[in-house]
Protein backbone atom coordinates (compact mmCIF):
# COMPACT_ATOMS: atom_id res chain seq x y z
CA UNK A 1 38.85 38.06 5.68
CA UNK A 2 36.63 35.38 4.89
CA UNK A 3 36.62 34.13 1.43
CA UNK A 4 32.71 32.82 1.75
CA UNK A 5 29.55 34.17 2.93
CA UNK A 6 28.38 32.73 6.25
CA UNK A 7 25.72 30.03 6.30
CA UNK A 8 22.46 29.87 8.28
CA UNK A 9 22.07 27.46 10.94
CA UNK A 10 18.90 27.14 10.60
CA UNK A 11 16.03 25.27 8.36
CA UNK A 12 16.01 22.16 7.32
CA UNK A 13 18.98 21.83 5.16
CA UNK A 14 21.38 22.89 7.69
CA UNK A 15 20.15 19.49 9.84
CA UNK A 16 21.79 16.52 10.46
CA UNK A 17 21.24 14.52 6.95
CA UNK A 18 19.75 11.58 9.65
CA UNK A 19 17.54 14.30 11.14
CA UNK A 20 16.21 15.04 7.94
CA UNK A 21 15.95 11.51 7.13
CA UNK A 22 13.61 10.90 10.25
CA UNK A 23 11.38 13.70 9.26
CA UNK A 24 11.14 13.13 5.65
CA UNK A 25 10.08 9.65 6.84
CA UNK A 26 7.39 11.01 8.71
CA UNK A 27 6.31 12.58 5.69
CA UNK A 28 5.83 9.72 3.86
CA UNK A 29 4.08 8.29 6.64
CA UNK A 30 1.51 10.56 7.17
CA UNK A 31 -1.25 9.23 4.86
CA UNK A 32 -2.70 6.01 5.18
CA UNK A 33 -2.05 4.24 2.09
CA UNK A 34 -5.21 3.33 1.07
CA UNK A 35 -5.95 6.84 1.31
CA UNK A 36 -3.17 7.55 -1.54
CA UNK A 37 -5.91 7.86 -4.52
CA UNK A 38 -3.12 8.16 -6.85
CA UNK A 39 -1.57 4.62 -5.24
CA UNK A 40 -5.00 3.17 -5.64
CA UNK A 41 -5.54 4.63 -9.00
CA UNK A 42 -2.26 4.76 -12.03
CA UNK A 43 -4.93 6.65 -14.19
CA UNK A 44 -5.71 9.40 -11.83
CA UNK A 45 -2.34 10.14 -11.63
CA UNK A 46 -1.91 9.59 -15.16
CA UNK A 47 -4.37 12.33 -15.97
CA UNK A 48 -3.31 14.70 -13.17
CA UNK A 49 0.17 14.77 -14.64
CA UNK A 50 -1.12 15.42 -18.17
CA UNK A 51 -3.27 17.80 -17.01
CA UNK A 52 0.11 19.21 -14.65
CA UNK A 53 2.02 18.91 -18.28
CA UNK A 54 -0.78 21.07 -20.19
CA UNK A 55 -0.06 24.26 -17.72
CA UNK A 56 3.30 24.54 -18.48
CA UNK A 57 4.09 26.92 -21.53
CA UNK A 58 4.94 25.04 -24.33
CA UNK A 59 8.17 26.75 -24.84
CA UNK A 60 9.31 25.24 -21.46
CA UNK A 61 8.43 21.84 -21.82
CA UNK A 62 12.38 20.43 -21.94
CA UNK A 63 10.76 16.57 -22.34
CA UNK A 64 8.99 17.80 -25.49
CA UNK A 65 11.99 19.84 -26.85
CA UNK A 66 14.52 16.70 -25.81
CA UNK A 67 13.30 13.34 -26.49
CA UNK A 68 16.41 11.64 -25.12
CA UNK A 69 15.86 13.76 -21.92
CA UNK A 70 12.53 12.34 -21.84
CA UNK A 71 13.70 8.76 -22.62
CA UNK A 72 16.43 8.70 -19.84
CA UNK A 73 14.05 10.21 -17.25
CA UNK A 74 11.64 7.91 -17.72
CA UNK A 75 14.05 4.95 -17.58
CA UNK A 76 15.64 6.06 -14.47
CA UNK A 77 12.14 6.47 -13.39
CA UNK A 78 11.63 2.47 -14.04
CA UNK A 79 14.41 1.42 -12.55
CA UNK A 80 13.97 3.61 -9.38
CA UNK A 81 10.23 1.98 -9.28
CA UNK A 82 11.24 -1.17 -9.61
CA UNK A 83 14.22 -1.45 -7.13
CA UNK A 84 17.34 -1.23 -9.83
CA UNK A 85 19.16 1.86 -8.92
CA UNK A 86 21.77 2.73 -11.11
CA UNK A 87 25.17 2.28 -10.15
């Protein structure tokens, strides 16, 4: 008897992690960067993710219930941006 239900084979996350690398490149890839309005633009995207923030009931909002939360994300964030993953 088997002890765990059987897994798909199919869809992306039963790939081989380089196949999925290959096509998440692609992905990344697919607009021309100076198409990217919120690469050209850090207020644009600033505003869209207020405005993203605003939607969400207030009662879910974990950054505005947790500070710290907040304050770590936002570091990792940094780092991740700037090329100092942490270890």
């Amino acid at each position: 008897m088997e002890m765990h239900p059987s897994k798909s084979k199919r869809g992306f996350a039963s790939m081989d992690p380089e196949k999925q690398r290959a096509i998440a490149r692609k992905g990344g890839k697919s607009v021309p960067s100076e198409k990217r309005s919120f690469s050209q633009n850090p207020q644009l995207a600033a505003e869209a993710g207020h405005k993203g923030g605003l939607s969400v009931n207030p009662n879910h909002r974990s950054f505005s219930k947790d500070h710290a939360l907040a304050r770590n994300a936002g570091r990792k964030g940094g780092r991740a941006a700037h090329g100092h993953f942490p270890k």
